[in-house]
C-alpha atoms as a PDB file:
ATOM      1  CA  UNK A   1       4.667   4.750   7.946  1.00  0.00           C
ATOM      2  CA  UNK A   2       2.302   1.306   8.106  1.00  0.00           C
ATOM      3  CA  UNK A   3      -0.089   1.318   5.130  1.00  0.00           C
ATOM      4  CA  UNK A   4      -3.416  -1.295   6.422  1.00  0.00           C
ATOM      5  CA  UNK A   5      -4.506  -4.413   4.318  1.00  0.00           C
ATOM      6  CA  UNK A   6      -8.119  -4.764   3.501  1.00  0.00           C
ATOM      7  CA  UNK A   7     -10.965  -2.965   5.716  1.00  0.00           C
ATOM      8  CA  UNK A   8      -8.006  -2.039   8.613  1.00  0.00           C
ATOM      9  CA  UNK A   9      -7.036   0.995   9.442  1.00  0.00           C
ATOM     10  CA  UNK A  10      -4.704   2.695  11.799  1.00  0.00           C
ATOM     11  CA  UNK A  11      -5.323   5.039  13.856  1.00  0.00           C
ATOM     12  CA  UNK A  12      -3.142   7.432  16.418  1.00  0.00           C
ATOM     13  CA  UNK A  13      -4.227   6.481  20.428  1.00  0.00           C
ATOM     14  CA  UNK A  14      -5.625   9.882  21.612  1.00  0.00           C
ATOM     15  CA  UNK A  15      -4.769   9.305  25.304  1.00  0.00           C
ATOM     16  CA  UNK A  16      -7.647  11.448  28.087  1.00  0.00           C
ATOM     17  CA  UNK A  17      -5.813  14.142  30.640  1.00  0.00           C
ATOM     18  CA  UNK A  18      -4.068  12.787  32.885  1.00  0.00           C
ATOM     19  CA  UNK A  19      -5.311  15.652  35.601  1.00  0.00           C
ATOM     20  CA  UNK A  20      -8.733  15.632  37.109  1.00  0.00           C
ATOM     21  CA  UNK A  21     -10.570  19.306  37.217  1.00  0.00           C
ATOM     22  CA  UNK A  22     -10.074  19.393  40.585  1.00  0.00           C
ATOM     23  CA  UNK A  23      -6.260  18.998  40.101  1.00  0.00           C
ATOM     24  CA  UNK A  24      -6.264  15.304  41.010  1.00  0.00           C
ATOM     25  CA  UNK A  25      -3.546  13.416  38.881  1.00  0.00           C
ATOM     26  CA  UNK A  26      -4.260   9.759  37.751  1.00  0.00           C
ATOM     27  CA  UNK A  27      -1.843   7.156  37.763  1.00  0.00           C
ATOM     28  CA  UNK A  28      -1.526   4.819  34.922  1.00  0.00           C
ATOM     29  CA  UNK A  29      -2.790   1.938  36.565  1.00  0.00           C
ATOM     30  CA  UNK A  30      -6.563   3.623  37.598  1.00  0.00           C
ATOM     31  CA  UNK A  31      -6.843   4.975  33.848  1.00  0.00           C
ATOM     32  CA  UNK A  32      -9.256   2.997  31.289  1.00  0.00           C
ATOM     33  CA  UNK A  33      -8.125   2.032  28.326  1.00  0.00           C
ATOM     34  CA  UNK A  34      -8.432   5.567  25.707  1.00  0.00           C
ATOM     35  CA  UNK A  35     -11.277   4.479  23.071  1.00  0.00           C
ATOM     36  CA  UNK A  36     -10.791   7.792  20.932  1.00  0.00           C
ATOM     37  CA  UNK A  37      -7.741   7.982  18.252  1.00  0.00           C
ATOM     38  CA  UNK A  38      -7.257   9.801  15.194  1.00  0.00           C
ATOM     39  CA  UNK A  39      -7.104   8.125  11.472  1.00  0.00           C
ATOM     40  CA  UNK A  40      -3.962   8.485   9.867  1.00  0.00           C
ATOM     41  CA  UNK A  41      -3.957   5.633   7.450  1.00  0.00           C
ATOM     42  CA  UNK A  42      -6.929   3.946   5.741  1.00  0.00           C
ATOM     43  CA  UNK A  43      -7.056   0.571   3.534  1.00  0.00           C
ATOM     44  CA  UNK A  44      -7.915  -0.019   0.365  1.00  0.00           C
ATOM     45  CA  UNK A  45     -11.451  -1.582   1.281  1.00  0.00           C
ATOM     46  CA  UNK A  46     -12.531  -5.092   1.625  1.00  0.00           C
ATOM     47  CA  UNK A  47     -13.740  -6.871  -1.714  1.00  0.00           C
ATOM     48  CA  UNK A  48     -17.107  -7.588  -1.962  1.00  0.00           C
ATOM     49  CA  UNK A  49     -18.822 -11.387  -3.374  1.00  0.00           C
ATOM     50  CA  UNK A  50     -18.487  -9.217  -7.000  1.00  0.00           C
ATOM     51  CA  UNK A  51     -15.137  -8.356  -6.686  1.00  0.00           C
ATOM     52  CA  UNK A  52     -15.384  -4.622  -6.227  1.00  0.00           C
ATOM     53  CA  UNK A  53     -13.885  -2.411  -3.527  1.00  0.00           C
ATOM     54  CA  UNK A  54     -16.629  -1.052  -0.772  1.00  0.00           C
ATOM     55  CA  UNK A  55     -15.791   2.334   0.278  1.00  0.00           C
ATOM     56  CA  UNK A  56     -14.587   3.135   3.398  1.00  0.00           C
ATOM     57  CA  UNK A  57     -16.355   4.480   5.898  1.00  0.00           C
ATOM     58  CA  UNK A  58     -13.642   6.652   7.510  1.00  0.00           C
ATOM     59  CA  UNK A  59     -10.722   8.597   5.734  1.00  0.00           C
ATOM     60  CA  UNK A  60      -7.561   9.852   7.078  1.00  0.00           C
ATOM     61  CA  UNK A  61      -7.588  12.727   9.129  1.00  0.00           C
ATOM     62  CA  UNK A  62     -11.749  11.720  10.780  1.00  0.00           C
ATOM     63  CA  UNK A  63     -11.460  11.619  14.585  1.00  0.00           C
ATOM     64  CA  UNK A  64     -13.504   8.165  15.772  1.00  0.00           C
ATOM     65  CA  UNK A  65     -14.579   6.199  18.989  1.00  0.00           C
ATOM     66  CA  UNK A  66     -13.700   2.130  18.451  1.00  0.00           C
ATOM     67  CA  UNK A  67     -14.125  -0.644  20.333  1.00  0.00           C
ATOM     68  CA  UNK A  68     -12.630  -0.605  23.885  1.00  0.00           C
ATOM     69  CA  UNK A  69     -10.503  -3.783  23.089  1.00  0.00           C
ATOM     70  CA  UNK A  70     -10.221  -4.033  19.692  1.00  0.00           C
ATOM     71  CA  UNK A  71      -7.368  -4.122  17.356  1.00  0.00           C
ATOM     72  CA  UNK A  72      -3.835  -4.600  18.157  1.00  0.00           C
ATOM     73  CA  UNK A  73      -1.143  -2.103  19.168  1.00  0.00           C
ATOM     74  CA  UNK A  74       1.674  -1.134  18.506  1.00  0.00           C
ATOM     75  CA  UNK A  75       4.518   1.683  19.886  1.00  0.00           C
ATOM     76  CA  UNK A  76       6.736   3.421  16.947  1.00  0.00           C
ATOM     77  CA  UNK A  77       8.855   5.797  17.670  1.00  0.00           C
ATOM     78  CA  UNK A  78       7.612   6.416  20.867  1.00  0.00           C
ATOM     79  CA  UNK A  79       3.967   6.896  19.771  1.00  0.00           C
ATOM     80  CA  UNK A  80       1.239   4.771  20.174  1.00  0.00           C
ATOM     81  CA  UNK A  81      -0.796   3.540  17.177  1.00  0.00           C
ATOM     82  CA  UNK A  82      -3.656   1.018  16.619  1.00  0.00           C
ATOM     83  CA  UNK A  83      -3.892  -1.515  13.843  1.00  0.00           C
ATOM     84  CA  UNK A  84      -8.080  -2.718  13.969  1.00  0.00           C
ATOM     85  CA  UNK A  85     -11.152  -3.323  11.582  1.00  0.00           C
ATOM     86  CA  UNK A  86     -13.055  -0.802  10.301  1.00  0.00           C
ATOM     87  CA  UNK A  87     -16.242  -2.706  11.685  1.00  0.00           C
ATOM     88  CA  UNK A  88     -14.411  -1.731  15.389  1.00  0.00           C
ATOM     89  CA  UNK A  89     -14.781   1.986  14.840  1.00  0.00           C
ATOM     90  CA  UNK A  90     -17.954   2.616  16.460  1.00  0.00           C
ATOM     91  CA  UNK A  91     -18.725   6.394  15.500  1.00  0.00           C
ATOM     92  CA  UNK A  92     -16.652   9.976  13.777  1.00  0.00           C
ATOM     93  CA  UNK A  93     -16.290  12.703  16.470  1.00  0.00           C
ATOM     94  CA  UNK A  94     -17.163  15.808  14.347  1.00  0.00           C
END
């Protein structure tokens, strides 16, 4: 698996349904981008001006909304994954 550098984490791309309620299905082309993804690997922090880790704000397993397009992705093993900041993860879905 991809262990993150620094303040990066990577998270698994949660994609929407691909079905509207009413039965409607939505080609790839009209979909947005997915902005929800679950943690499933966390750095070790960034280092601070004294040389200490900060703490993350996220941990493996947290649920989170990021940044529409931020980070960079990537496709292993046929699933999609997302390499980004931990200043792009915008909120934990709880």
């Amino acid at each position: 698996m991809l262990k993150p550098l620094g303040d990066r984490i990577v998270i698994k791309v949660i994609e929407d349904t691909e079905q509207t309620s009413g039965g409607i299905f939505i080609p790839d082309s009209a979909k947005e981008k997915p902005q929800k993804g679950e943690v499933v690997a966390v750095g070790a922090g960034k280092v601070n001006e004294k040389g200490e880790r900060e703490p993350m704000d996220v941990k493996a397993g947290d649920t989170i909304l990021y940044a529409k397009y931020a980070g960079t992705d990537i496709k292993i093993d046929g699933t999609e994954y997302k390499i980004l900041s931990v200043k792009d993860a915008l909120a934990i879905i709880e």
